[in-house]
C-alpha atoms as a PDB file:
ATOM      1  CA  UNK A   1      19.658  -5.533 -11.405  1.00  0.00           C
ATOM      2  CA  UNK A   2      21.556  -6.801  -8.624  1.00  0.00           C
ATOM      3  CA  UNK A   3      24.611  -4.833  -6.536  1.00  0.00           C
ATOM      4  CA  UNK A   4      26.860  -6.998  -4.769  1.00  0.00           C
ATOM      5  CA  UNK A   5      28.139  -6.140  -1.218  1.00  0.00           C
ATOM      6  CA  UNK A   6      30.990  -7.818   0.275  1.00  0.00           C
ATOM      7  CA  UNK A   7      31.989  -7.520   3.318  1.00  0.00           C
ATOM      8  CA  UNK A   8      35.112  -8.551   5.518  1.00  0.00           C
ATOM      9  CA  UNK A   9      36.644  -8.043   8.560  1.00  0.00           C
ATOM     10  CA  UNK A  10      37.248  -4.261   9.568  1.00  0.00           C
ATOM     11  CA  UNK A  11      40.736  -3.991   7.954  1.00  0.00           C
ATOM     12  CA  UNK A  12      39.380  -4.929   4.409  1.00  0.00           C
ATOM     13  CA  UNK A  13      36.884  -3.274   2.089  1.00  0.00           C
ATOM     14  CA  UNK A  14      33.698  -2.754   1.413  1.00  0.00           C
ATOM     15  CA  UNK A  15      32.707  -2.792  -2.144  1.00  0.00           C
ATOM     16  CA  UNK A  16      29.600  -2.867  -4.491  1.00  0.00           C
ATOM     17  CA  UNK A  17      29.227  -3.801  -8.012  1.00  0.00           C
ATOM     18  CA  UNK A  18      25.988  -3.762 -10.487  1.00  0.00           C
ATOM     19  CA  UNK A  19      26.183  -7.111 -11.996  1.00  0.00           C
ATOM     20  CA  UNK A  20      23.488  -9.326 -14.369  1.00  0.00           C
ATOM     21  CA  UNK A  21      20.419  -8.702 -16.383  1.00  0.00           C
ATOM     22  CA  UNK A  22      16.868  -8.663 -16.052  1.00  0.00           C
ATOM     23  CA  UNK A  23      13.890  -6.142 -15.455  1.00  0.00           C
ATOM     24  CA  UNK A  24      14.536  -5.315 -12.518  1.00  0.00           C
ATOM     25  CA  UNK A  25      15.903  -1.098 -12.417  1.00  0.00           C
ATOM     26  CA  UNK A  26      19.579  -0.539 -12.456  1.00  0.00           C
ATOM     27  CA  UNK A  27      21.021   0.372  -8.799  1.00  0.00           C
ATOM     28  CA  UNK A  28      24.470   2.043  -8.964  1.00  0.00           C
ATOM     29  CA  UNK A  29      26.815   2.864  -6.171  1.00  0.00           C
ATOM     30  CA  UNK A  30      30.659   4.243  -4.938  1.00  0.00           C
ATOM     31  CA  UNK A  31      33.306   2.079  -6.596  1.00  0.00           C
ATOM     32  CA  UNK A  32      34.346   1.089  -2.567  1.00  0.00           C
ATOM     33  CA  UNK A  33      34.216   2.358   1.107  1.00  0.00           C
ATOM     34  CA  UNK A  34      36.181   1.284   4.535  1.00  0.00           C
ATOM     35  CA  UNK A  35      33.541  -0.371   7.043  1.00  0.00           C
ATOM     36  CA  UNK A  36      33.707  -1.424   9.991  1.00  0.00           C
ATOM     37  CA  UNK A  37      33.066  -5.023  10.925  1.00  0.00           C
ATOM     38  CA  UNK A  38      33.212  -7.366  13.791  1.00  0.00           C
ATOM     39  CA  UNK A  39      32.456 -10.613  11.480  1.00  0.00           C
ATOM     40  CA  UNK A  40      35.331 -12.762  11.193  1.00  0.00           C
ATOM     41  CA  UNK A  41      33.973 -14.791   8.324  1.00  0.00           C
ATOM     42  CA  UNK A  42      33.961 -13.001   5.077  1.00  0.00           C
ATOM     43  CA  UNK A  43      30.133 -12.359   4.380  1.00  0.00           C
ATOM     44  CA  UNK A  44      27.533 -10.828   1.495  1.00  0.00           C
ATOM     45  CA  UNK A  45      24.960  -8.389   1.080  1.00  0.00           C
ATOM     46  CA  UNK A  46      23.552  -8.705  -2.322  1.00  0.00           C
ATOM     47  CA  UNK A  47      20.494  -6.539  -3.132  1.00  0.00           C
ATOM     48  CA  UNK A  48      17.628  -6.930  -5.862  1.00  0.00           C
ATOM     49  CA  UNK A  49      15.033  -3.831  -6.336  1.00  0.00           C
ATOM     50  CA  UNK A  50      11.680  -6.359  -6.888  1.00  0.00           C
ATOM     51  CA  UNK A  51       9.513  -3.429  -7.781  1.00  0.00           C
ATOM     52  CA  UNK A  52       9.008   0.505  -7.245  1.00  0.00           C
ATOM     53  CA  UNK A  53       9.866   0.536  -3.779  1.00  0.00           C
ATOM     54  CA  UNK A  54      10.335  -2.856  -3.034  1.00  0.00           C
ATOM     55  CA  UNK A  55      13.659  -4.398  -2.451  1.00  0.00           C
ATOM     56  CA  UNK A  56      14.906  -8.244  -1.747  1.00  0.00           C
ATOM     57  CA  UNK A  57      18.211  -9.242  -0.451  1.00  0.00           C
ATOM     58  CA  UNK A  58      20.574 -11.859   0.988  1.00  0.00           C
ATOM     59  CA  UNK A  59      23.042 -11.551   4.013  1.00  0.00           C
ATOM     60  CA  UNK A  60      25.241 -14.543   4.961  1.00  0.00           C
ATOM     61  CA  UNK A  61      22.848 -16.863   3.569  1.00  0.00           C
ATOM     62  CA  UNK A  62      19.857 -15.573   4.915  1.00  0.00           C
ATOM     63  CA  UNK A  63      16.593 -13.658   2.737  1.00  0.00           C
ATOM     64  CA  UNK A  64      15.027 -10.889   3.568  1.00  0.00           C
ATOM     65  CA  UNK A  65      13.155  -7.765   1.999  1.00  0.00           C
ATOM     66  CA  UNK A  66      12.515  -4.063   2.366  1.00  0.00           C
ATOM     67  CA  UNK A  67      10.341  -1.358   1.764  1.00  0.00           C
ATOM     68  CA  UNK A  68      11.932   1.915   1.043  1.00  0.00           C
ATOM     69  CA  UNK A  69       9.666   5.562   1.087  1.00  0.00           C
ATOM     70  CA  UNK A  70      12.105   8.423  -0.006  1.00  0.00           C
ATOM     71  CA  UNK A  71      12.486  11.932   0.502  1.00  0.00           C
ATOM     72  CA  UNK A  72      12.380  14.122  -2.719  1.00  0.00           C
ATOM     73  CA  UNK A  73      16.284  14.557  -2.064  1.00  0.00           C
ATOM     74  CA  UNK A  74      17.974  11.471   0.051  1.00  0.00           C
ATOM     75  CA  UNK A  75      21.505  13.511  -0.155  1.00  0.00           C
ATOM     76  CA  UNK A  76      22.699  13.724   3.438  1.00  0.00           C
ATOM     77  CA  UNK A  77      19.111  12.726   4.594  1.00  0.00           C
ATOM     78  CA  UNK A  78      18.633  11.355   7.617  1.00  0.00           C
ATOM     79  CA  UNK A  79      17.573   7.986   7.481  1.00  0.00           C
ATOM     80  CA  UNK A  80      15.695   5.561   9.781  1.00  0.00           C
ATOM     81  CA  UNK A  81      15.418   1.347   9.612  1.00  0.00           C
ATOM     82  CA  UNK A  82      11.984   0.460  10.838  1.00  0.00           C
ATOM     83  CA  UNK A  83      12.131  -3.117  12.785  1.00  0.00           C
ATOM     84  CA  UNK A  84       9.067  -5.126  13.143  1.00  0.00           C
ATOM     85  CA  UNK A  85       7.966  -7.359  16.063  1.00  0.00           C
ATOM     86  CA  UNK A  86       7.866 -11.884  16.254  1.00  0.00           C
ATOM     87  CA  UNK A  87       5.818 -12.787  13.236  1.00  0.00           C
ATOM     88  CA  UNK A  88       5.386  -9.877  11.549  1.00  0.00           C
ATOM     89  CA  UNK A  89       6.806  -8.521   8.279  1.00  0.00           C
ATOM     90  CA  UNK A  90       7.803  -5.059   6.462  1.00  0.00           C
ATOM     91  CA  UNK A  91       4.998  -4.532   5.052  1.00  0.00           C
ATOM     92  CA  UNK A  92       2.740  -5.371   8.379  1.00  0.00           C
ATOM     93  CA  UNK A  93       4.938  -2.815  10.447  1.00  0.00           C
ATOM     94  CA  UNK A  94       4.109   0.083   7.715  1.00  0.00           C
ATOM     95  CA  UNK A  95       0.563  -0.733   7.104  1.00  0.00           C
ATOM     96  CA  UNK A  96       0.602  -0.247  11.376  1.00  0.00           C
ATOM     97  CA  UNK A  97       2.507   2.606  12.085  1.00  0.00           C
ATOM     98  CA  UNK A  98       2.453   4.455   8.968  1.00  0.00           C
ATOM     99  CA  UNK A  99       5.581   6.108  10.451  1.00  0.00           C
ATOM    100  CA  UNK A 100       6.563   7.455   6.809  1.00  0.00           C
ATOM    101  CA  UNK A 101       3.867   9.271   6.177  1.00  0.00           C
ATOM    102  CA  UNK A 102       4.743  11.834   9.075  1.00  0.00           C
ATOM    103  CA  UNK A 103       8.452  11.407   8.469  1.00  0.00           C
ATOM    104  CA  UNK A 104       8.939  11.519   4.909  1.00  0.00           C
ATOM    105  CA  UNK A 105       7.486  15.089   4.702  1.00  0.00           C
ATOM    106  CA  UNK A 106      10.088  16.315   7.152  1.00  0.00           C
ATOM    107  CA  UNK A 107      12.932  14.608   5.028  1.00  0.00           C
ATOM    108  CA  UNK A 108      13.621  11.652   6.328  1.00  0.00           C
ATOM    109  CA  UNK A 109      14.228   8.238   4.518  1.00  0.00           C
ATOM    110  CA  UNK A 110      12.368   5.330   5.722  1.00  0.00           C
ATOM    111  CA  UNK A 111      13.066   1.698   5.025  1.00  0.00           C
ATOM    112  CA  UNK A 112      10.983  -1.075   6.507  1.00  0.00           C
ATOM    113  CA  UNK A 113      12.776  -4.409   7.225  1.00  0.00           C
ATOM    114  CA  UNK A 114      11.698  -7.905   7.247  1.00  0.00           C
ATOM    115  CA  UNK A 115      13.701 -10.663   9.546  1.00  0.00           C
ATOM    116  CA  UNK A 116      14.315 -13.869   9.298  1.00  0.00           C
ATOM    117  CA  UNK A 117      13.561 -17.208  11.575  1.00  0.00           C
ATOM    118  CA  UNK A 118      16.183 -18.667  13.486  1.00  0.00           C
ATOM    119  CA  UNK A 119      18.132 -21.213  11.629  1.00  0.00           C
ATOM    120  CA  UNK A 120      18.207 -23.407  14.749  1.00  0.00           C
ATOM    121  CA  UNK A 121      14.804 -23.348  14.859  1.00  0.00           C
ATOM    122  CA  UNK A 122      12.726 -23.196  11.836  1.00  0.00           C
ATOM    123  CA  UNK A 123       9.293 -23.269  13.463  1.00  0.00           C
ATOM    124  CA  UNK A 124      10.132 -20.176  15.058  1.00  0.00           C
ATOM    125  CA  UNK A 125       8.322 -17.476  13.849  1.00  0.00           C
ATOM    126  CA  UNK A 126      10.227 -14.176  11.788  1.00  0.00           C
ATOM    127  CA  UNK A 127      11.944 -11.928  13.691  1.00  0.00           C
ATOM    128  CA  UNK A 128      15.427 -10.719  14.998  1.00  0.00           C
ATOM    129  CA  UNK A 129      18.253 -11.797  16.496  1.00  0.00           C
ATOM    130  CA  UNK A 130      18.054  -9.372  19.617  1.00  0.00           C
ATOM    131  CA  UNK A 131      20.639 -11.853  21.417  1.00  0.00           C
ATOM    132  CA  UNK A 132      17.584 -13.205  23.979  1.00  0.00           C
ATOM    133  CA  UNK A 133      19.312 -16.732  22.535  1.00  0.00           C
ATOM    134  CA  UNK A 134      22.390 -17.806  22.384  1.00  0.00           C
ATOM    135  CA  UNK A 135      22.966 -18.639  18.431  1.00  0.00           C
ATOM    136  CA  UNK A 136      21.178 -16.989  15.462  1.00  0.00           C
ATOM    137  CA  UNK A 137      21.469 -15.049  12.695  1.00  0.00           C
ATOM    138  CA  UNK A 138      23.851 -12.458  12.391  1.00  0.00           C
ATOM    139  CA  UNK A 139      21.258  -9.844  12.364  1.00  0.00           C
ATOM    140  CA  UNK A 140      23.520  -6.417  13.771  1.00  0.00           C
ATOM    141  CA  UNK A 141      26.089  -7.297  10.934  1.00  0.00           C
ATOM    142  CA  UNK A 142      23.316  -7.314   8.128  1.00  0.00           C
ATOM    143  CA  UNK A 143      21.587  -4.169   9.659  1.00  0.00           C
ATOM    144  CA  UNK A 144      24.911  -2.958   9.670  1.00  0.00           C
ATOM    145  CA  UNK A 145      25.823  -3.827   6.003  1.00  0.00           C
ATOM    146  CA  UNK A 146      22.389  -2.732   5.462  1.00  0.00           C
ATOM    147  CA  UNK A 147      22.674   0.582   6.403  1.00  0.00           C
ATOM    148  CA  UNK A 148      25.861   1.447   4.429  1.00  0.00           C
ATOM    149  CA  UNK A 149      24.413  -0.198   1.320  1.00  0.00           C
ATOM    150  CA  UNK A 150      21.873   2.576   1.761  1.00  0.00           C
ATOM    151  CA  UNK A 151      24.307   5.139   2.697  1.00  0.00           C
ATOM    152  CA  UNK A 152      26.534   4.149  -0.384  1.00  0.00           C
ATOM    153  CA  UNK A 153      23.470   4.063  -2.671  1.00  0.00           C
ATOM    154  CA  UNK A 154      21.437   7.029  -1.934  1.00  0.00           C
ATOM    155  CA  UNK A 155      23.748   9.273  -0.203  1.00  0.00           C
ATOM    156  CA  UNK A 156      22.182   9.473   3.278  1.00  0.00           C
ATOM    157  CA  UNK A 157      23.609  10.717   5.887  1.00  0.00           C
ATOM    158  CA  UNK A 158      25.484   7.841   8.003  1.00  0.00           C
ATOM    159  CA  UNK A 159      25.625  10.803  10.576  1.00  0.00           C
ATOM    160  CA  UNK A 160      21.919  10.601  11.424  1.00  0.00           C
ATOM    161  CA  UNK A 161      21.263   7.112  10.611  1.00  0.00           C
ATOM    162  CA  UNK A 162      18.633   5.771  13.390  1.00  0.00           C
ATOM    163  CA  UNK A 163      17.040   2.475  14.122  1.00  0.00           C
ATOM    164  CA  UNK A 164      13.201   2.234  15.287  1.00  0.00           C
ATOM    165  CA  UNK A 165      11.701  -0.897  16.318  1.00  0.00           C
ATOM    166  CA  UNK A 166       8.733  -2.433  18.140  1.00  0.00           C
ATOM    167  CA  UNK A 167       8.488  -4.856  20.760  1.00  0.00           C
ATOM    168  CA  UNK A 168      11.276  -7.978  19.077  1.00  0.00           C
ATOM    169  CA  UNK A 169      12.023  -5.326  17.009  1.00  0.00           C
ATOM    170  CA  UNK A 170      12.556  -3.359  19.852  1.00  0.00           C
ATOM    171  CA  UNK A 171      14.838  -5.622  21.795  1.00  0.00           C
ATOM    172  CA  UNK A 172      16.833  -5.507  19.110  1.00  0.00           C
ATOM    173  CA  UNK A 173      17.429  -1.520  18.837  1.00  0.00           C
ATOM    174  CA  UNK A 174      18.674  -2.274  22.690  1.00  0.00           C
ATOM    175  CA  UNK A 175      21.262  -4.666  20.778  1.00  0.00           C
ATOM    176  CA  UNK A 176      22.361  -2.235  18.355  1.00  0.00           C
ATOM    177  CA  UNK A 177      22.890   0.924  20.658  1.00  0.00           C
ATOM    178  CA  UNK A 178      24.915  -1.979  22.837  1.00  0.00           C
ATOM    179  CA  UNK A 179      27.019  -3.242  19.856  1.00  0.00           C
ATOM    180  CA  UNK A 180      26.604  -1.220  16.355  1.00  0.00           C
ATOM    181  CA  UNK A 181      26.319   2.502  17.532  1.00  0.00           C
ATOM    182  CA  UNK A 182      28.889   3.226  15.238  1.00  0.00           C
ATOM    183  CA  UNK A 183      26.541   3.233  12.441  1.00  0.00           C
ATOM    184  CA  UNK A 184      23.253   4.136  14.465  1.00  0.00           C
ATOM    185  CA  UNK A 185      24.067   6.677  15.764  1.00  0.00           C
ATOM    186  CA  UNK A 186      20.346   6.869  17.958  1.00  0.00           C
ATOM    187  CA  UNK A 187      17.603   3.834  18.097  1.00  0.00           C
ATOM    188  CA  UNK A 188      14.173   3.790  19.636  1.00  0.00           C
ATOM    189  CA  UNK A 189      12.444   1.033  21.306  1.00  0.00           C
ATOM    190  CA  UNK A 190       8.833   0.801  21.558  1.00  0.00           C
ATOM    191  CA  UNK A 191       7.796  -1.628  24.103  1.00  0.00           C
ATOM    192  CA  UNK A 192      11.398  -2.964  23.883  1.00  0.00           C
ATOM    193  CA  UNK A 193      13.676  -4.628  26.675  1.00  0.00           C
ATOM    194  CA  UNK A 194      17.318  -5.284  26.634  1.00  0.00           C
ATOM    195  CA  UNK A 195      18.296  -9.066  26.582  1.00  0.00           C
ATOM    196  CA  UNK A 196      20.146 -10.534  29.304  1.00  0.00           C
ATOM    197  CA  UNK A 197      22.939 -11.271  27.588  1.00  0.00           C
ATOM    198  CA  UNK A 198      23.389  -7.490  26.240  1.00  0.00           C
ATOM    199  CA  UNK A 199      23.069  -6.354  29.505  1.00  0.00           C
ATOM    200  CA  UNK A 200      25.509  -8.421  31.114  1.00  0.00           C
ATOM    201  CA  UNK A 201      28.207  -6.593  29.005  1.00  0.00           C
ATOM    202  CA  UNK A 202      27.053  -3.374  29.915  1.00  0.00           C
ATOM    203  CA  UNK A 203      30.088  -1.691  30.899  1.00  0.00           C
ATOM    204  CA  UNK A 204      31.466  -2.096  27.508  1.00  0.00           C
ATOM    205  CA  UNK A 205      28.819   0.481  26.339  1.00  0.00           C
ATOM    206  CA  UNK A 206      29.601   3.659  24.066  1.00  0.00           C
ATOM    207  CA  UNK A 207      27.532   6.431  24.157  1.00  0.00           C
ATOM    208  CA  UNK A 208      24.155   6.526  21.906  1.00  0.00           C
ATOM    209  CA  UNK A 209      21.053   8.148  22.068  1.00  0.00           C
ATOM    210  CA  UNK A 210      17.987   6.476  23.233  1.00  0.00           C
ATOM    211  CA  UNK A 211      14.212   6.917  23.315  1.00  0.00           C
ATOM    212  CA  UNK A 212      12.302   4.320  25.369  1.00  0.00           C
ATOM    213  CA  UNK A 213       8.160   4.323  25.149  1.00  0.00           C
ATOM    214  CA  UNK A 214       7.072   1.666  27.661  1.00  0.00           C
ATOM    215  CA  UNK A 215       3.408   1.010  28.882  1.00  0.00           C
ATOM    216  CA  UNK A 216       2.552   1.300  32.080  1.00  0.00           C
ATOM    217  CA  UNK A 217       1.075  -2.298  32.310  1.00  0.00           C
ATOM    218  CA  UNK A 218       3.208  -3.870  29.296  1.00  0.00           C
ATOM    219  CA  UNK A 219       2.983  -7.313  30.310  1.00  0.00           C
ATOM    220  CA  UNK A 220       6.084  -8.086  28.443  1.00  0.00           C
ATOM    221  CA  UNK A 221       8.790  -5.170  29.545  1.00  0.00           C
ATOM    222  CA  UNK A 222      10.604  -6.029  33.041  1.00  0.00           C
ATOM    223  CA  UNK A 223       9.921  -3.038  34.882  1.00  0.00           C
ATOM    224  CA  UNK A 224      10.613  -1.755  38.644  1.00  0.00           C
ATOM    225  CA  UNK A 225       7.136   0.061  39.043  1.00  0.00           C
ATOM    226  CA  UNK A 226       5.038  -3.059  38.707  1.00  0.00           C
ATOM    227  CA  UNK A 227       7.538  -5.516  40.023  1.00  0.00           C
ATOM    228  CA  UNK A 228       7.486  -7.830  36.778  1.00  0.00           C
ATOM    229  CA  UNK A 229      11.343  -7.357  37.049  1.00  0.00           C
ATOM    230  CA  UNK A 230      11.627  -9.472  40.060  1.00  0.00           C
ATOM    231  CA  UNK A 231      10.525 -12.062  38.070  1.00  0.00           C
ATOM    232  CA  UNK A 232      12.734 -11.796  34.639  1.00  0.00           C
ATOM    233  CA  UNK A 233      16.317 -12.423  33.690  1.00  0.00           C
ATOM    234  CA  UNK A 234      16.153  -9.569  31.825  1.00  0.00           C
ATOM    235  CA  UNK A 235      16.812  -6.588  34.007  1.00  0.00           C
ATOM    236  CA  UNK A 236      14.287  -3.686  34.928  1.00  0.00           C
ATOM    237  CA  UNK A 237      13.610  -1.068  31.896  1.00  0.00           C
ATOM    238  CA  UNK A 238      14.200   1.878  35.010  1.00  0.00           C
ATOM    239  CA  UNK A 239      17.395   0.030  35.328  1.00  0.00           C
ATOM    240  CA  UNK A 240      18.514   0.091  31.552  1.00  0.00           C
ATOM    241  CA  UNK A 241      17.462   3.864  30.833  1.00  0.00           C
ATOM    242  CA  UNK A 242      19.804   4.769  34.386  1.00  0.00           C
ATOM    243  CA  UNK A 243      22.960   3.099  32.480  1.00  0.00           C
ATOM    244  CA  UNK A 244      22.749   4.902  29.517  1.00  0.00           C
ATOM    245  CA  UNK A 245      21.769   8.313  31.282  1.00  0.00           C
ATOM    246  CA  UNK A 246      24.993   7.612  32.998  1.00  0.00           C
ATOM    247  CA  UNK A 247      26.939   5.780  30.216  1.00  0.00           C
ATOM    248  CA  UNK A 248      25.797   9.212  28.168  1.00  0.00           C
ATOM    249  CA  UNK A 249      27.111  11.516  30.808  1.00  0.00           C
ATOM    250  CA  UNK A 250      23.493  13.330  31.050  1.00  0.00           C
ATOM    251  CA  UNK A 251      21.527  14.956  33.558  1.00  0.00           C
ATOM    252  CA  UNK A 252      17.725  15.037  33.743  1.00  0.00           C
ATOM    253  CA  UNK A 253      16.992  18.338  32.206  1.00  0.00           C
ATOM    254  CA  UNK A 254      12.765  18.295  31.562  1.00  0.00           C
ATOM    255  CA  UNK A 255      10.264  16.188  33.186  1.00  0.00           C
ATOM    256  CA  UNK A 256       6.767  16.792  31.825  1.00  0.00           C
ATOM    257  CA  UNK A 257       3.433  14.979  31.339  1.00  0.00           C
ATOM    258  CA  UNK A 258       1.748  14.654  28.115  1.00  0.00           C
ATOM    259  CA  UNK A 259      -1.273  13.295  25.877  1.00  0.00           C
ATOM    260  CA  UNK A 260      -3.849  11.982  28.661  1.00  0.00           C
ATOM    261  CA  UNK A 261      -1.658  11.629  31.843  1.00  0.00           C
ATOM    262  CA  UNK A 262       1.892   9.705  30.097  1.00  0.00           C
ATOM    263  CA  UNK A 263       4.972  11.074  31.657  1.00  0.00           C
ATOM    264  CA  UNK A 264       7.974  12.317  29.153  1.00  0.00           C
ATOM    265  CA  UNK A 265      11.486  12.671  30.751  1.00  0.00           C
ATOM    266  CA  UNK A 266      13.700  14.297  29.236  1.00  0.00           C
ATOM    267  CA  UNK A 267      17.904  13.485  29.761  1.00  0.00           C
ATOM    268  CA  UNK A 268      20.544  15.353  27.959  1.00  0.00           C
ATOM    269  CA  UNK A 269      23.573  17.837  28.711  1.00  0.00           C
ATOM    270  CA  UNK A 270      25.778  20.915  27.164  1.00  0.00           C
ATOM    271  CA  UNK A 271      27.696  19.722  24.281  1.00  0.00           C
ATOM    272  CA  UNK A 272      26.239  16.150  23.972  1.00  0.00           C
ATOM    273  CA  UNK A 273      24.635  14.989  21.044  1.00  0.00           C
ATOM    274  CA  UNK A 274      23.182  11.427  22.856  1.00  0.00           C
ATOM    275  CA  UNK A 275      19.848  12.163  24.292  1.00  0.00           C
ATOM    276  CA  UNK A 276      17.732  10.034  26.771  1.00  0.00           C
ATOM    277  CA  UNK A 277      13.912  10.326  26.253  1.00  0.00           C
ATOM    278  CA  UNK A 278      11.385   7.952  28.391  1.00  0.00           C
ATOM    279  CA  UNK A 279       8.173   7.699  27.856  1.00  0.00           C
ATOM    280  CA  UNK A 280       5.931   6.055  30.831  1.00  0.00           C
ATOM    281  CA  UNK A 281       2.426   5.650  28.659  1.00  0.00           C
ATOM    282  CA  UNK A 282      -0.199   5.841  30.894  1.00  0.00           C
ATOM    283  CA  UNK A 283      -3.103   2.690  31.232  1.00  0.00           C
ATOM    284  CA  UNK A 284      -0.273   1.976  28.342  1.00  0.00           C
ATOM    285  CA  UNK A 285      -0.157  -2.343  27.225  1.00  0.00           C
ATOM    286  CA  UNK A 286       2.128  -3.947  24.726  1.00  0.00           C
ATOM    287  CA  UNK A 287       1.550  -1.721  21.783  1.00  0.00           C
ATOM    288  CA  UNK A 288       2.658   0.662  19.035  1.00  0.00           C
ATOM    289  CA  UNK A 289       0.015   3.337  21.117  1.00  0.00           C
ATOM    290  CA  UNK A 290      -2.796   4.459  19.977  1.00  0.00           C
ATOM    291  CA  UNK A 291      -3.391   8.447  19.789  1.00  0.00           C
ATOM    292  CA  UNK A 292      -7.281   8.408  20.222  1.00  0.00           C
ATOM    293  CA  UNK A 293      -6.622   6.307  23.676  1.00  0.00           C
ATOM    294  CA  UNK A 294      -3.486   7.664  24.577  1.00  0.00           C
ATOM    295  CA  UNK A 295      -3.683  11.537  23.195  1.00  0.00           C
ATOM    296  CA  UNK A 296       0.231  10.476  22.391  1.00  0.00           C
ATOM    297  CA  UNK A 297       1.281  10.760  18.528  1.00  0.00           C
ATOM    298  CA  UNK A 298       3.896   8.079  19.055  1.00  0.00           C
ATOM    299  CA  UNK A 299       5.266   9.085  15.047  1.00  0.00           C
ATOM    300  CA  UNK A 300       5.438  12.875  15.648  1.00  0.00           C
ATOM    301  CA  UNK A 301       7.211  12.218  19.237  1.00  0.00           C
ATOM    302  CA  UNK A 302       9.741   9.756  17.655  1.00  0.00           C
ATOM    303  CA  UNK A 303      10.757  12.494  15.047  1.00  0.00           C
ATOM    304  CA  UNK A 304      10.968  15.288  17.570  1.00  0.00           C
ATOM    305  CA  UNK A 305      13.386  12.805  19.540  1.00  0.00           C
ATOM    306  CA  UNK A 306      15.258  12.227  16.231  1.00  0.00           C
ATOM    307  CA  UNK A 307      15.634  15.483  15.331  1.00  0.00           C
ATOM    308  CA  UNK A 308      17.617  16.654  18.543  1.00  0.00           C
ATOM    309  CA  UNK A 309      20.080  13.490  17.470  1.00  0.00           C
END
């Protein structure tokens, strides 16, 4: 069964029918709901459950597919949209990180996205429009759609709805705190940068929360420490995590070391619910992390960040 929804600009309505037959499971959802959108061009999300679990769908034109893992009660759950690095797929990013098996026990939804190649280039391999180019797909207004089709369906709580992503994946969490932070509310980036071009309109930032896990010798992630920033367009990560301290009105309130040697800072302030958590890995490379080498349980650490949000 298929539900249809359309979405227009942010004075018109969002709304989602069940339509057609086949075997695939019936999906029902509210009769329509206000969103906010900054698409001029009136666009689609239509969504088909493929098997227990498994979902397909179609934004705009473009396919793509996700992986859902539920709580035993999704009503005002919080819910988190796991985003995989360049070539890689939903079902590649779960069988890595396993990140629902520590976070469905503590009640969260997980759903595990697959992106899409660029349409200008279709050599290029899957991934997400983190805004590193200047075209693409309109990946923050599917995410976006995404996320309320969700909310609408199984009652999650757009309140605590959080993106997670890894390295291309990651770059584009920086891209959704920039532009969609509306709807997550808090994102994560594991060995993630922010794009040039998201940067450059930094002072248009609103207040989100923000976890940032960076390697010490990520050989990918601009940083200050190592120099590599000299040589990128991209700015410094040091530079990025000061904004949004400041753009957050926080105030370092913990600085502590943890697993085998990785420093955790800690940024928040009285009566603020956006956080600032960085994570300098130690020996750390271009990776998810790796508890036995690290002594870091990069799942558990994400929740405990999530859960302050």
């Amino acid at each position: 069964m298929r539900s249809r929804v359309l979405i227009f600009a942010a004075v018109f309505m969002f709304m989602v029918t069940g339509c057609g037959k086949g075997n695939t499971e019936k999906v029902t959802a509210a009769d329509s709901v206000t969103i906010e959108n900054d698409t001029a061009a009136d666009k689609s999300l239509e969504v088909t459950k493929d098997s227990d679990g498994k979902f397909s769908c179609t934004y705009d034109g473009v396919h793509h597919e996700f992986i859902m893992d539920m709580p035993e009660v999704t009503e005002q759950a919080p819910l988190v949209i796991m985003l995989h690095g360049s070539g890689n797929t939903a079902e590649d990013f779960r069988s890595m990180t396993h990140f629902e098996q520590a976070a469905v026990p503590r009640g969260y939804g997980v759903v595990y996205v697959t992106g899409a190649q660029d349409p200008n280039d279709r050599t290029a391999p899957v991934g997400w429009n983190s805004g590193i180019g200047a075209d693409g797909n309109d990946d923050v207004g599917f995410l976006k759609a995404l996320a309320e089709y969700l909310a609408q369906e199984y009652s999650f709580d757009k309140e605590r709805t959080y993106a997670v992503g890894f390295s291309n994946g990651a770059f584009m969490t920086h891209r959704l705190a920039a532009q969609a932070s509306g709807t997550f509310r808090s994102v994560v980036s594991v060995a993630g940068m922010m794009p040039e071009s998201i940067w450059a309109k930094r002072n248009d930032l609103s207040p989100c929360g923000i976890f940032q896990i960076t390697g010490e010798k990520d050989d990918v992630v601009p940083k200050n420490s190592d120099g590599s920033a000299k040589f990128s367009k991209a700015p410094a990560i040091e530079d990025v995590m000061a904004h949004w301290v400041q753009v957050n009105g926080l105030a370092m309130t913990d600085k502590t070391l943890v697993g085998k040697g990785s420093q955790l800072t800690k940024y928040s302030a009285d009566g603020r619910r956006e956080q600032v958590w960085v994570l300098d890995v130690k020996d750390g490379r271009h990776s998810w992390g790796d508890e036995k080498i690290t002594g870091i349980d990069t799942n558990s650490l994400i929740l405990d960040f999530l859960d302050t949000q």
